[in-house]
N, C-alpha and C. Protein backbone atom coordinates (compact mmCIF):
# COMPACT_ATOMS: atom_id res chain seq x y z
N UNK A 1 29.89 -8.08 -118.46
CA UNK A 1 29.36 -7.09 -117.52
C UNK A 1 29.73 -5.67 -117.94
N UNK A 2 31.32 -5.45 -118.12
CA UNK A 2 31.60 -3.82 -119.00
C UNK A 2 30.31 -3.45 -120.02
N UNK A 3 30.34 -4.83 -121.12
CA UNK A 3 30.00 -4.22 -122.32
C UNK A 3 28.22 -4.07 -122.08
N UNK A 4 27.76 -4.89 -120.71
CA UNK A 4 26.25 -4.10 -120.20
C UNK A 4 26.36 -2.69 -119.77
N UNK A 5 27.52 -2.30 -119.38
CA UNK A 5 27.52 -0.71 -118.83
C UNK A 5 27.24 0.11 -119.51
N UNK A 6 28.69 -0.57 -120.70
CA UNK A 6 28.73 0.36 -121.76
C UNK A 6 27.04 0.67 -122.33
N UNK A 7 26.56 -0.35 -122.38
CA UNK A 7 25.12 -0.45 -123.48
C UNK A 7 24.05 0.26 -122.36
N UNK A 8 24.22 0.28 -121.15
CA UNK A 8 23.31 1.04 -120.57
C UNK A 8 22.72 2.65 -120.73
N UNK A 9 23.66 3.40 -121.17
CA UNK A 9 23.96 5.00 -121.19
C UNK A 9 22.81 4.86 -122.75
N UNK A 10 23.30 3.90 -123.61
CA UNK A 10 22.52 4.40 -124.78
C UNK A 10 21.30 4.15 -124.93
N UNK A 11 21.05 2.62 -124.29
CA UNK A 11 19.85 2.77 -123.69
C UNK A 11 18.77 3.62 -123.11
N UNK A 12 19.49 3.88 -122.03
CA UNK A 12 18.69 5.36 -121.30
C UNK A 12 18.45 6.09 -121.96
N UNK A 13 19.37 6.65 -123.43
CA UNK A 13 19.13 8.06 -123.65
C UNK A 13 17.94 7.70 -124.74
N UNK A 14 17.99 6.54 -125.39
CA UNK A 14 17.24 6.44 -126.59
C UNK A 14 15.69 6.19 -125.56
N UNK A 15 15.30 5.47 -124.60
CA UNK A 15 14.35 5.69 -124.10
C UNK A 15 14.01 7.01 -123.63
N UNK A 16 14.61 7.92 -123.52
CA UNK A 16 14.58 9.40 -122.62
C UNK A 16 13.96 9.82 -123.91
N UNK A 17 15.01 10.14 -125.55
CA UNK A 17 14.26 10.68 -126.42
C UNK A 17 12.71 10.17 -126.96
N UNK A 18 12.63 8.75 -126.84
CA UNK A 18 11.22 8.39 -127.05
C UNK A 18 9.89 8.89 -125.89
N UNK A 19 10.22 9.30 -124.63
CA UNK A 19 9.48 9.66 -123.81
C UNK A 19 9.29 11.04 -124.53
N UNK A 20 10.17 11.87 -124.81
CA UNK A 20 10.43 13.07 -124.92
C UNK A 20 9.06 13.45 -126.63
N UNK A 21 9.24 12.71 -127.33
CA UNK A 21 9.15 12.65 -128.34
C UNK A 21 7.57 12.31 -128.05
N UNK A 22 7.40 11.13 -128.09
CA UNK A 22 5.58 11.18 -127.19
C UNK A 22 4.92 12.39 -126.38
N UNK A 23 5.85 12.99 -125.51
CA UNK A 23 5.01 14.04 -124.59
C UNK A 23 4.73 15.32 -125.56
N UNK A 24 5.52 15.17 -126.44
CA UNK A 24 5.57 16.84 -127.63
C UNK A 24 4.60 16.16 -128.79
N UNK A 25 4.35 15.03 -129.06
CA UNK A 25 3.29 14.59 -129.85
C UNK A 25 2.30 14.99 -128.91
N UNK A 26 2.01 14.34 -127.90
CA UNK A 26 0.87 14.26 -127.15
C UNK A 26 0.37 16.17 -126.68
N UNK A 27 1.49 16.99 -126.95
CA UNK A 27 1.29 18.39 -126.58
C UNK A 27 0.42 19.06 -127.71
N UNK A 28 0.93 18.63 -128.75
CA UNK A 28 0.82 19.11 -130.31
C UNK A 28 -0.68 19.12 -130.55
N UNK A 29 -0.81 17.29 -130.38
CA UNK A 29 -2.45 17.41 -130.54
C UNK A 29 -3.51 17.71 -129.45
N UNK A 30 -3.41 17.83 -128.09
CA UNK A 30 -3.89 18.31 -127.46
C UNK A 30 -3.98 20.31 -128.24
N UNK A 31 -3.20 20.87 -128.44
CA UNK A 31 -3.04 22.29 -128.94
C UNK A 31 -4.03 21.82 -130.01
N UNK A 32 -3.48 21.04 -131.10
CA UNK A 32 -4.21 21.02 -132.48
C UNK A 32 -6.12 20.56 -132.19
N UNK A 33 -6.10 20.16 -131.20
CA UNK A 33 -8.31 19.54 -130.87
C UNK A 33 -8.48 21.36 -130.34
N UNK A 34 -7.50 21.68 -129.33
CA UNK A 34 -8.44 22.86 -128.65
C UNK A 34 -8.66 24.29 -129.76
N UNK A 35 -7.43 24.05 -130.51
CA UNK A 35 -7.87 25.24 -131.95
C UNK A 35 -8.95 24.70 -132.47
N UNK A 36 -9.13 22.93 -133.29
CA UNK A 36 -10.30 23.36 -134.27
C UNK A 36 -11.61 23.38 -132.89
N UNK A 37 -11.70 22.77 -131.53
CA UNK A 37 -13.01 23.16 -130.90
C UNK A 37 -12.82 24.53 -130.39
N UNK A 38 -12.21 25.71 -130.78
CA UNK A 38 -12.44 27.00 -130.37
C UNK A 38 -13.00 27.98 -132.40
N UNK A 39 -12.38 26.40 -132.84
CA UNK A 39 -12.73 27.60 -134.57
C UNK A 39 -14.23 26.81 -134.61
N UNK A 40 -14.43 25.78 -133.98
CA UNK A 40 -16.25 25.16 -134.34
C UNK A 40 -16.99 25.90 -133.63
N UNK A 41 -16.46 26.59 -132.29
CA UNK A 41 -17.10 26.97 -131.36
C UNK A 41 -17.68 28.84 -132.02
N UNK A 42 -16.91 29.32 -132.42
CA UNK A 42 -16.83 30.51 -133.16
C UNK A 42 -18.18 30.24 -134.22
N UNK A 43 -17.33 29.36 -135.31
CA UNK A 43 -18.63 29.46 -136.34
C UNK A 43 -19.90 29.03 -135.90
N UNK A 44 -20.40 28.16 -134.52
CA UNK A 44 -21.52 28.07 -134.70
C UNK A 44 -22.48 29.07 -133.75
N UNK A 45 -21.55 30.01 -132.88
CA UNK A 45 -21.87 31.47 -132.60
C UNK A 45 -22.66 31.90 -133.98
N UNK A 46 -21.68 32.48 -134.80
CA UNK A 46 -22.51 33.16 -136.09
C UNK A 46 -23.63 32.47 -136.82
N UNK A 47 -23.73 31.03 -136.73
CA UNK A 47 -24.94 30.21 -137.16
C UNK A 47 -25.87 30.48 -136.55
N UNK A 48 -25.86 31.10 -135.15
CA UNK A 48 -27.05 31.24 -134.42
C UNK A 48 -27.32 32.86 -134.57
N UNK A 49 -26.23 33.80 -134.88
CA UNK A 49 -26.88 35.00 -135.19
C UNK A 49 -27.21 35.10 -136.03
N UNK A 50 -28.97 36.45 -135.57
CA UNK A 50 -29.88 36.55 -136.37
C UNK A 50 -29.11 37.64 -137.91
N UNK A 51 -28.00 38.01 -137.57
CA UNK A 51 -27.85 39.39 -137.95
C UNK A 51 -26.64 38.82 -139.46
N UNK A 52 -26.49 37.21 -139.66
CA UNK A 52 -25.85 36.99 -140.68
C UNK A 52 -26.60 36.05 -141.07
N UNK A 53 -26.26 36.04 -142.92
CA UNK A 53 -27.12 34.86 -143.21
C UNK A 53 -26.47 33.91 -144.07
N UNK A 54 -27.20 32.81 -144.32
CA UNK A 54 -26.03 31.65 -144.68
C UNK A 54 -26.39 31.25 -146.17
N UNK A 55 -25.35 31.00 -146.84
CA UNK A 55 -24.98 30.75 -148.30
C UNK A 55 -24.80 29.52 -148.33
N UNK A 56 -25.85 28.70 -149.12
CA UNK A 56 -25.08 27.25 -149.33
C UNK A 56 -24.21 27.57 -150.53
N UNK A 57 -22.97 25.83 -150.21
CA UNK A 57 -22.08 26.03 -151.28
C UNK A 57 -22.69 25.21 -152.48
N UNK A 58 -22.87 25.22 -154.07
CA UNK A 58 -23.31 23.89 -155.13
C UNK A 58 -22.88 22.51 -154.38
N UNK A 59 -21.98 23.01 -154.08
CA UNK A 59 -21.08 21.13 -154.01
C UNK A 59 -21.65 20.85 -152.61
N UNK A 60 -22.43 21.17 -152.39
CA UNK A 60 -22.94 20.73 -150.92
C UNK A 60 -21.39 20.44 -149.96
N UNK A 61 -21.08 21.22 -150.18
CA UNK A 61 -19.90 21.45 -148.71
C UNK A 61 -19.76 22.15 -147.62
N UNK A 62 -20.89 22.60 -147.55
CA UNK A 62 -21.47 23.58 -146.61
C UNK A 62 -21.73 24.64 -146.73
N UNK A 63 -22.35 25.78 -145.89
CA UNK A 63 -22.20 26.67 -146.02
C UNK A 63 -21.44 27.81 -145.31
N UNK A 64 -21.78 29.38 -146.13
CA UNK A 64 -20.93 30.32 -144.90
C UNK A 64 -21.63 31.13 -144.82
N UNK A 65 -21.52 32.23 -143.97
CA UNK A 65 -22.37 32.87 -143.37
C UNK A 65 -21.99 34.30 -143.54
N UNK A 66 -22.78 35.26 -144.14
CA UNK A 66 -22.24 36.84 -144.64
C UNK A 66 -23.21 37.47 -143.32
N UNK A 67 -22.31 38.65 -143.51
CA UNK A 67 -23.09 40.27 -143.15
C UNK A 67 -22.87 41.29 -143.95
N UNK A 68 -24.04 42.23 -144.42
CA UNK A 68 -23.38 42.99 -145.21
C UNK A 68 -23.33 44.01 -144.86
N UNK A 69 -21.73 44.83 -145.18
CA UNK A 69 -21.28 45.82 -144.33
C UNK A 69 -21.43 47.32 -145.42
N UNK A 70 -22.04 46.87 -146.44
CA UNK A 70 -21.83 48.13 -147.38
C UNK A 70 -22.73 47.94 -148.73
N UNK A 71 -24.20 48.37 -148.91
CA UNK A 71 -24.75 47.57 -150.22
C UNK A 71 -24.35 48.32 -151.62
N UNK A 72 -23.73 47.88 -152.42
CA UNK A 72 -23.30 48.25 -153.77
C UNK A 72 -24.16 48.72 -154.95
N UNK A 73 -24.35 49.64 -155.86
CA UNK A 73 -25.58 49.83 -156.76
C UNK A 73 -25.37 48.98 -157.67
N UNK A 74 -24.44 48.22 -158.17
CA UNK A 74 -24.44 47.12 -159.53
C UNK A 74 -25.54 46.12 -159.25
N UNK A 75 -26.01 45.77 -160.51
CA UNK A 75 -26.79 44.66 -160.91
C UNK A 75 -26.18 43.39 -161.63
N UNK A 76 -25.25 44.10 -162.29
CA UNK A 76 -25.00 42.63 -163.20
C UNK A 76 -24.54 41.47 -162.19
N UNK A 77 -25.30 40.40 -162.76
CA UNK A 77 -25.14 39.40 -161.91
C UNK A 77 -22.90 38.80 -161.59
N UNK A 78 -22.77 38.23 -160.77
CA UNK A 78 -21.62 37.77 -161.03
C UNK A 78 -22.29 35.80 -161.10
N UNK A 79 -20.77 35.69 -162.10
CA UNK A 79 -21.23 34.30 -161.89
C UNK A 79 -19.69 33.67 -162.13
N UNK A 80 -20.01 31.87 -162.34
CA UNK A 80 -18.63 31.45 -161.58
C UNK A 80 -17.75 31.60 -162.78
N UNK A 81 -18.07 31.76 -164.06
CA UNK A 81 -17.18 31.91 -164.91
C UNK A 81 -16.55 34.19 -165.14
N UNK A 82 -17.41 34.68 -164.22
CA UNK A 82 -17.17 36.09 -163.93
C UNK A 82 -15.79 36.63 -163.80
N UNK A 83 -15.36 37.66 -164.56
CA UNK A 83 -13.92 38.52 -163.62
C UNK A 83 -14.57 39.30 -162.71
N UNK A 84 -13.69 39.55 -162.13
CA UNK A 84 -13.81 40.77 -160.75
C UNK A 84 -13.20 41.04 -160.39
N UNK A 85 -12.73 42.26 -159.87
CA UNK A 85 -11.76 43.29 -159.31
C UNK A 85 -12.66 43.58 -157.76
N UNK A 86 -11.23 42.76 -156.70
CA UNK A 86 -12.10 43.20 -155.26
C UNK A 86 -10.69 43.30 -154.57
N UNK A 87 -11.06 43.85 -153.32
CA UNK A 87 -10.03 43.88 -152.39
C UNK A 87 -10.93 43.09 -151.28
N UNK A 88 -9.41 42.63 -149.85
CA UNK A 88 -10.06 41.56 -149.55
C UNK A 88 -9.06 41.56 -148.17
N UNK A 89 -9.83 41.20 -146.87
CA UNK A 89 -8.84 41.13 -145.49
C UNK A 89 -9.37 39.86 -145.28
N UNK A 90 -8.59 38.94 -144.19
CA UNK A 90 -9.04 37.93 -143.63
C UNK A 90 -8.38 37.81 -142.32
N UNK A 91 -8.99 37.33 -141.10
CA UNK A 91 -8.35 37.23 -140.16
C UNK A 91 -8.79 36.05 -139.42
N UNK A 92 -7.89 35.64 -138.69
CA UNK A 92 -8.21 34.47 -137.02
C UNK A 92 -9.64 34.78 -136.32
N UNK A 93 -10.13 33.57 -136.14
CA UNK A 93 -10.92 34.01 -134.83
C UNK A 93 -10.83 33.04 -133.97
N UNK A 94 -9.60 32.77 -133.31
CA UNK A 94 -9.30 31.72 -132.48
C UNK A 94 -7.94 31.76 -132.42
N UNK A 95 -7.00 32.04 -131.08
CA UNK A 95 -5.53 31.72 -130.56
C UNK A 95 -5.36 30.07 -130.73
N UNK A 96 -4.02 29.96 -131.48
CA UNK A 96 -3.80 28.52 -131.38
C UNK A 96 -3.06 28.49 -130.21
N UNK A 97 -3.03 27.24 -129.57
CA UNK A 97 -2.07 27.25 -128.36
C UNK A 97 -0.82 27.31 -128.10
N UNK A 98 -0.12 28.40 -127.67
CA UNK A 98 1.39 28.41 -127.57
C UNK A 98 2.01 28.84 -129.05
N UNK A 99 1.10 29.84 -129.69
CA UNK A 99 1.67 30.16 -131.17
C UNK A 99 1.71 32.11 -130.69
N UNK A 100 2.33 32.55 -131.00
CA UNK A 100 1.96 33.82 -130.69
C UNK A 100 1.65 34.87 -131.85
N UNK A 101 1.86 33.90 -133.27
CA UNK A 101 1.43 34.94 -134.78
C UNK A 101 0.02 34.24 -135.03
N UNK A 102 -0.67 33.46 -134.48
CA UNK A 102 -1.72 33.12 -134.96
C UNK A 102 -2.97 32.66 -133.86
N UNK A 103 -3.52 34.75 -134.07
CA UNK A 103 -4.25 35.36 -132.79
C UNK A 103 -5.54 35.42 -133.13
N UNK A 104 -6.76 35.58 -132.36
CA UNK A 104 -7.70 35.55 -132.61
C UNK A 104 -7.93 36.98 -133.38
N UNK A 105 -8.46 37.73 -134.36
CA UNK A 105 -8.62 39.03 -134.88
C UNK A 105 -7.42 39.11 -135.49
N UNK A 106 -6.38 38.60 -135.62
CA UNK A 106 -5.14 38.87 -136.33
C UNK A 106 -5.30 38.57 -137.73
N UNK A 107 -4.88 39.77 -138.78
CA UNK A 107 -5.01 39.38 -140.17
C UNK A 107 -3.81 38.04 -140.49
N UNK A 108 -4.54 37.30 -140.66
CA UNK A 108 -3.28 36.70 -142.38
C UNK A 108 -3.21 37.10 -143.75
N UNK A 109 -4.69 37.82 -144.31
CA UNK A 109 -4.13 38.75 -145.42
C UNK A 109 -4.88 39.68 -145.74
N UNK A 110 -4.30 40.59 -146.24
CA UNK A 110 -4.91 42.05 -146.65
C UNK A 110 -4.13 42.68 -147.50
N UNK A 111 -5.55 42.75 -148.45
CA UNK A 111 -5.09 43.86 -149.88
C UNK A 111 -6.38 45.01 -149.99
N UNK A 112 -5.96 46.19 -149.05
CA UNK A 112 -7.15 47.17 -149.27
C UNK A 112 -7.00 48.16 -150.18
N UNK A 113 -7.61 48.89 -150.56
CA UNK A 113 -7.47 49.84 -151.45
C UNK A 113 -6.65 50.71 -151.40
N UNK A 114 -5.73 51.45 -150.11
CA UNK A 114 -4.53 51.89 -149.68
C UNK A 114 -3.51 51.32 -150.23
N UNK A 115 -3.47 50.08 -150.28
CA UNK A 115 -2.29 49.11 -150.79
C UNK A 115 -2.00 49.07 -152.61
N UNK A 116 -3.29 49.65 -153.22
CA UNK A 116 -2.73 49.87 -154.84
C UNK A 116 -3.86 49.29 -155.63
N UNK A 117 -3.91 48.71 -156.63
CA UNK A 117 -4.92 48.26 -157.80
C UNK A 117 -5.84 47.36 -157.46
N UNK A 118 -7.04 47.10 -157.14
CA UNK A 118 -7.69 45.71 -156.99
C UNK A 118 -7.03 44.49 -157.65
N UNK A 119 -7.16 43.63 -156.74
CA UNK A 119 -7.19 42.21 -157.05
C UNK A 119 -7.96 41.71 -158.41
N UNK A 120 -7.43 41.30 -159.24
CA UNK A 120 -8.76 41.15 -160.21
C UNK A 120 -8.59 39.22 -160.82
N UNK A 121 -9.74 38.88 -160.43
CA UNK A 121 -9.19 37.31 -161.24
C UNK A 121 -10.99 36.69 -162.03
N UNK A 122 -10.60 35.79 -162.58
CA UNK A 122 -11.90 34.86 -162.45
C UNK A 122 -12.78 34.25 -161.52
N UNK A 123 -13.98 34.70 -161.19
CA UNK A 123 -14.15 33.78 -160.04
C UNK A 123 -13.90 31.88 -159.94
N UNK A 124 -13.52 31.50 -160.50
CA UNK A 124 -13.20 29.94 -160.90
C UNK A 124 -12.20 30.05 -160.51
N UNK A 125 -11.28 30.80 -159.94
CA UNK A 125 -9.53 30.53 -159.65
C UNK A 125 -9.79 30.75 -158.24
N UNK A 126 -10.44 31.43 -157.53
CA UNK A 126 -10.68 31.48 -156.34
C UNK A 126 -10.77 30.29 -156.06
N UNK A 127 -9.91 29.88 -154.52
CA UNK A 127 -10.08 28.82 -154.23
C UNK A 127 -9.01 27.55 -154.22
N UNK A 128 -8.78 28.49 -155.73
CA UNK A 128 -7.35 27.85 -155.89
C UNK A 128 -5.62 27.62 -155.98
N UNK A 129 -5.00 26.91 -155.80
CA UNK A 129 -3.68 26.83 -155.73
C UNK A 129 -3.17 27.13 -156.91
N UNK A 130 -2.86 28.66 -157.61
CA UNK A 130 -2.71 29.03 -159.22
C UNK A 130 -1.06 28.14 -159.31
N UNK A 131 -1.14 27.99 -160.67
CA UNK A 131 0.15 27.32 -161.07
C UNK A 131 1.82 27.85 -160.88
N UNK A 132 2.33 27.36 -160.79
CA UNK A 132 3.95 27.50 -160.19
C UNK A 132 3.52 28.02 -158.97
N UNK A 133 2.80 28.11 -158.03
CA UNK A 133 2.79 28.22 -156.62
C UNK A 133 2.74 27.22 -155.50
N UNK A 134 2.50 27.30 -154.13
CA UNK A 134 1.98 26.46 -152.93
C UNK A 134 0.66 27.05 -152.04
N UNK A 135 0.49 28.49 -152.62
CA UNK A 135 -0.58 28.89 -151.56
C UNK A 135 -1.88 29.60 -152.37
N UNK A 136 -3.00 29.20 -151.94
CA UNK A 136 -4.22 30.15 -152.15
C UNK A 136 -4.03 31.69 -152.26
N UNK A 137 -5.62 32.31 -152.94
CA UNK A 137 -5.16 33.35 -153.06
C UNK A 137 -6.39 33.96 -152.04
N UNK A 138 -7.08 33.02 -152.71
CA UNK A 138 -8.58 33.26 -151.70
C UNK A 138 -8.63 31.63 -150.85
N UNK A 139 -10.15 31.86 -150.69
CA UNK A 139 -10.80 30.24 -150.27
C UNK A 139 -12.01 29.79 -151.04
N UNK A 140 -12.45 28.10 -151.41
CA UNK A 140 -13.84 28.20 -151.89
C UNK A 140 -14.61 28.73 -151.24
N UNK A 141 -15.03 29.05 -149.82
CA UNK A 141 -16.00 30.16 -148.97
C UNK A 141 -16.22 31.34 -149.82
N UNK A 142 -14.87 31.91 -150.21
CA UNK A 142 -15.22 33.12 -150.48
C UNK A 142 -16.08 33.41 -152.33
N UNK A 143 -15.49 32.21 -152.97
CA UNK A 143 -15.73 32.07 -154.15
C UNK A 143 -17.62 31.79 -153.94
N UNK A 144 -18.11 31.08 -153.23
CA UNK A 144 -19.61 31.04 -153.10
C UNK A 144 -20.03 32.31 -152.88
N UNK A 145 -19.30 32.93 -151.73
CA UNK A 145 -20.27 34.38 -151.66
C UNK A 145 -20.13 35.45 -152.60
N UNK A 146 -18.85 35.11 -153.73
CA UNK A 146 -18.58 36.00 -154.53
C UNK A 146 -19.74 35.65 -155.64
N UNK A 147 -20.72 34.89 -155.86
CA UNK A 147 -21.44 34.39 -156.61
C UNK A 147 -22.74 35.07 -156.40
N UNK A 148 -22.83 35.67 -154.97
CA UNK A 148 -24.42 35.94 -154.55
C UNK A 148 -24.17 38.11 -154.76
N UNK A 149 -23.10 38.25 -154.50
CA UNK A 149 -22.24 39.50 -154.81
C UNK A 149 -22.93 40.32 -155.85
N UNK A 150 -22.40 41.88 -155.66
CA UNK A 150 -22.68 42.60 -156.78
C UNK A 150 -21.54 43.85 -156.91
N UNK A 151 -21.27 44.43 -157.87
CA UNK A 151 -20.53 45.22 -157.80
C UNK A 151 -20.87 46.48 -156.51
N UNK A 152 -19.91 47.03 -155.87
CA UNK A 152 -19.83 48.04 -155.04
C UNK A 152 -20.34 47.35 -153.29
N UNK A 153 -20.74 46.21 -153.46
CA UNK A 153 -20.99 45.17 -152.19
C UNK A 153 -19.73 45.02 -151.27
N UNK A 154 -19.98 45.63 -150.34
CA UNK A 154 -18.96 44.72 -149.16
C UNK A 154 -19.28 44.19 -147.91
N UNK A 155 -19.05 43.03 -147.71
CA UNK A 155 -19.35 42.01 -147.12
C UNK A 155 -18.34 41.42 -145.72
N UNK A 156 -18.85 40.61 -144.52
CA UNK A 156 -18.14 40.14 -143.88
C UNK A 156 -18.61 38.90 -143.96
N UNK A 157 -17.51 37.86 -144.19
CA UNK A 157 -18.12 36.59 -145.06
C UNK A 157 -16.96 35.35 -143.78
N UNK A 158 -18.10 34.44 -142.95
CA UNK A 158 -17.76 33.56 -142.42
C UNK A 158 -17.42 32.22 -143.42
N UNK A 159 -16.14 31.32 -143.12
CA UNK A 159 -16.19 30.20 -144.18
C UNK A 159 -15.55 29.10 -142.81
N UNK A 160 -16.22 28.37 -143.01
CA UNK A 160 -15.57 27.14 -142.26
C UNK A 160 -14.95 26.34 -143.09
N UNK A 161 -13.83 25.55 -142.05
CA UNK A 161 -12.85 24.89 -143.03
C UNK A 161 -13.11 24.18 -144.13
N UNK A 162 -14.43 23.56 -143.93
CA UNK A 162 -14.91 22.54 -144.86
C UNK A 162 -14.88 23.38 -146.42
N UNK A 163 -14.93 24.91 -146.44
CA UNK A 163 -14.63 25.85 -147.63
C UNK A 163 -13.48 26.44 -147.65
N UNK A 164 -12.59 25.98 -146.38
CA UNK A 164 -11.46 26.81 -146.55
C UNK A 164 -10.04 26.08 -146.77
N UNK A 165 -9.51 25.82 -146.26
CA UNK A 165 -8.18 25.19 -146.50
C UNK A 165 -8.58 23.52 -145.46
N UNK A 166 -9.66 23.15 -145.04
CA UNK A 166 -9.66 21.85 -144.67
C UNK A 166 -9.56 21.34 -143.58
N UNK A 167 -8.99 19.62 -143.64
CA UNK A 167 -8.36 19.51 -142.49
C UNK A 167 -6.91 18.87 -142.46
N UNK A 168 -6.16 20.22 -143.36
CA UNK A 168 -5.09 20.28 -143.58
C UNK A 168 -4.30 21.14 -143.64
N UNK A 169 -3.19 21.24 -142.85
CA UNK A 169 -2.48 23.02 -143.22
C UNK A 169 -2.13 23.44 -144.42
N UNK A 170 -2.38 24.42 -144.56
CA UNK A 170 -1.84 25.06 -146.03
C UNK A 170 -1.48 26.58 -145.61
N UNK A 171 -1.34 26.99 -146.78
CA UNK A 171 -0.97 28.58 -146.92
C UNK A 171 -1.98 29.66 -148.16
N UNK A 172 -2.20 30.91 -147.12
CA UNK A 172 -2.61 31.98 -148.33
C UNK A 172 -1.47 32.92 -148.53
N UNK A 173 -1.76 34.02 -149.65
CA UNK A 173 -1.04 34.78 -150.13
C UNK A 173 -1.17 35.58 -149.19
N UNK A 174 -0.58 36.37 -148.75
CA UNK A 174 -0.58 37.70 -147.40
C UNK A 174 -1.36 38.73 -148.22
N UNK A 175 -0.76 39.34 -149.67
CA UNK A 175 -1.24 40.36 -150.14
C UNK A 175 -3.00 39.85 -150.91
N UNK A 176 -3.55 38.63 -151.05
CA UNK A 176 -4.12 38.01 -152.25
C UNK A 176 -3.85 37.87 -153.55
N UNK A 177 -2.79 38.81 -153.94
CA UNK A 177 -2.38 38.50 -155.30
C UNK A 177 -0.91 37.26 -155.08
N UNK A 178 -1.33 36.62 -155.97
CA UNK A 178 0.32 35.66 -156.23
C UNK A 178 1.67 36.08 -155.92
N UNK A 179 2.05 35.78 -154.81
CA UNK A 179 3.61 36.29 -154.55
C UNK A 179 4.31 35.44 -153.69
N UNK A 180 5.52 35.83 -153.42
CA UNK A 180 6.48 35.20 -152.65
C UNK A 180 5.91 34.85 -150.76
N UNK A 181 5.17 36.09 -150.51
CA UNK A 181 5.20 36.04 -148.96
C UNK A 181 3.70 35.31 -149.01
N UNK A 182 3.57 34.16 -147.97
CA UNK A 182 2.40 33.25 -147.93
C UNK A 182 2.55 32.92 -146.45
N UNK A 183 1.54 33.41 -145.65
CA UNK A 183 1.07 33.00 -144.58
C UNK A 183 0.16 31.26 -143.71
N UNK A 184 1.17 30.74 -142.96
CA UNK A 184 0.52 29.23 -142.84
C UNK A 184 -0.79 29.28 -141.96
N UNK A 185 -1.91 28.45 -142.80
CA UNK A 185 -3.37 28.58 -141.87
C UNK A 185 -3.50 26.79 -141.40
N UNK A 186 -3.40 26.71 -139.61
CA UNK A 186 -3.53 25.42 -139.22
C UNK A 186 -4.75 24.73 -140.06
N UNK A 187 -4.75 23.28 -139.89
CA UNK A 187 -6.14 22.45 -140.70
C UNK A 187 -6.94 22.71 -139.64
N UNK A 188 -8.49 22.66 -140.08
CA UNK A 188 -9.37 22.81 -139.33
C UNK A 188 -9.87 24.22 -138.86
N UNK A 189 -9.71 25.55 -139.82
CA UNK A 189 -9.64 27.00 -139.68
C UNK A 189 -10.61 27.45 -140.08
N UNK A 190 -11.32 28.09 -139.04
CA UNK A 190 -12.74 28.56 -139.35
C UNK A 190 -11.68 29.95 -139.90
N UNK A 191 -12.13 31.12 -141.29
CA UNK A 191 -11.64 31.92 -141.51
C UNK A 191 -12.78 33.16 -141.58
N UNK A 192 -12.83 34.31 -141.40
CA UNK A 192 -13.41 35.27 -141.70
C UNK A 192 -12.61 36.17 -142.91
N UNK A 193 -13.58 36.60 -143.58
CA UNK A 193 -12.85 37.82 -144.98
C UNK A 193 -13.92 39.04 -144.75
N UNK A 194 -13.37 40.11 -144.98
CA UNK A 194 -14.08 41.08 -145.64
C UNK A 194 -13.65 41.64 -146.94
N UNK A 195 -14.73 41.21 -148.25
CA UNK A 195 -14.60 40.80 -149.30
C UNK A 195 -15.10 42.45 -150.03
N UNK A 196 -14.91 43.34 -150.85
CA UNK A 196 -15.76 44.67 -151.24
C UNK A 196 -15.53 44.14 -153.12
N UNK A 197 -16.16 44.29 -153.39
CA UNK A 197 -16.54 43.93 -154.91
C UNK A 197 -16.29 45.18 -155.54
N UNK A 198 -15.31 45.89 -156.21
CA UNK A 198 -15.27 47.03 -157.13
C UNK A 198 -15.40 46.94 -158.57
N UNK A 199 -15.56 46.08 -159.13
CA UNK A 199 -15.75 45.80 -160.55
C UNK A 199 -16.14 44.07 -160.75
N UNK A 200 -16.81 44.49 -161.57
CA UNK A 200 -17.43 43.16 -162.48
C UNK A 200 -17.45 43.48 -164.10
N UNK A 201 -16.71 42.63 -165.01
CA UNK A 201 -16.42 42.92 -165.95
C UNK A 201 -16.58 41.95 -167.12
N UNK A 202 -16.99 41.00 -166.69
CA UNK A 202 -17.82 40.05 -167.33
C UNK A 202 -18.95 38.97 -166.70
């Protein structure tokens, strides 16, 4: 009978943490459905405006949806094996629940022309996780619209996750160039960029 007493207390508590432990799962994903149905809800707003238009991706992964905020005089085409020198913001369009750094209109990264030299890479690295790192620099979204692009173009370029980081969390670079500070984007992130093209150089 003692050694039921004794065994009762640990009992209780290990059932208490499993209750505990379920209700903060069960919180998590309730938060994690109402972000991606407020980031689906967003992008298919802009699918229905007349005033952006939509880019398929090659790989049939969907598309994203531009406005253009500035038309550029270059001609030379860009293409996916292209360099380019651009600067580049991206922000939220959707509060996750109970997060208070990841706001609807809130940047996760920006490198404007105030900030120093354009960004300059291949368009083929866009998209991607460059070596000895963990985070993007861009997204494939942005790498499609950088394809339809021209020098002196700036753009406000919708990408749904299916072009952006997924339905998986990851991280971008804060500044877009490769560095230490990398901002986390939940899975399922509709993202907006405003992308300005200052050079094309091959």
């Amino acid at each position: 009978m003692k050694r039921t007493l004794h065994i009762l207390p640990s009992l209780l508590f290990v059932v208490a943490v499993l209750v505990a432990a379920t209700a903060c799962s069960k919180s998590e994903d309730d938060s994690a459905e109402r972000w991606r149905t407020a980031n689906d809800a967003a992008f298919a707003a802009v699918k229905r405006d007349a005033s952006y238009t939509e880019l398929k991706s090659p790989g049939n992964e969907g598309s994203v949806y531009y406005k253009e905020l500035k038309k550029g005089t270059g001609t030379k085409p860009i293409l996916f094996t292209s360099t380019v020198s651009l600067y580049a913001r991206g922000w939220f369009v959707a509060d996750y629940p109970d997060n208070k750094y990841i706001r609807q209109g809130t940047f996760f990264q920006s490198w404007l022309e105030a900030d120093g030299v354009p960004f300059t890479t291949v368009v083929s690295n866009v998209g991607v996780i460059p070596s000895g790192f963990s985070a993007y620099t861009l997204t494939k979204g942005v790498r499609v619209a950088l394809q339809y692009m021209h020098e002196g173009d700036k753009w406000e370029v919708w990408v749904p996750y299916t072009l952006g980081l997924g339905e998986n969390e990851g991280s971008v670079f804060r500044s877009v160039m490769p560095s230490a500070t990398a901002t986390r984007i939940p899975a399922y992130a509709t993202l907006v960029f405003e992308i300005e093209v200052v050079g094309v150089h091959s």
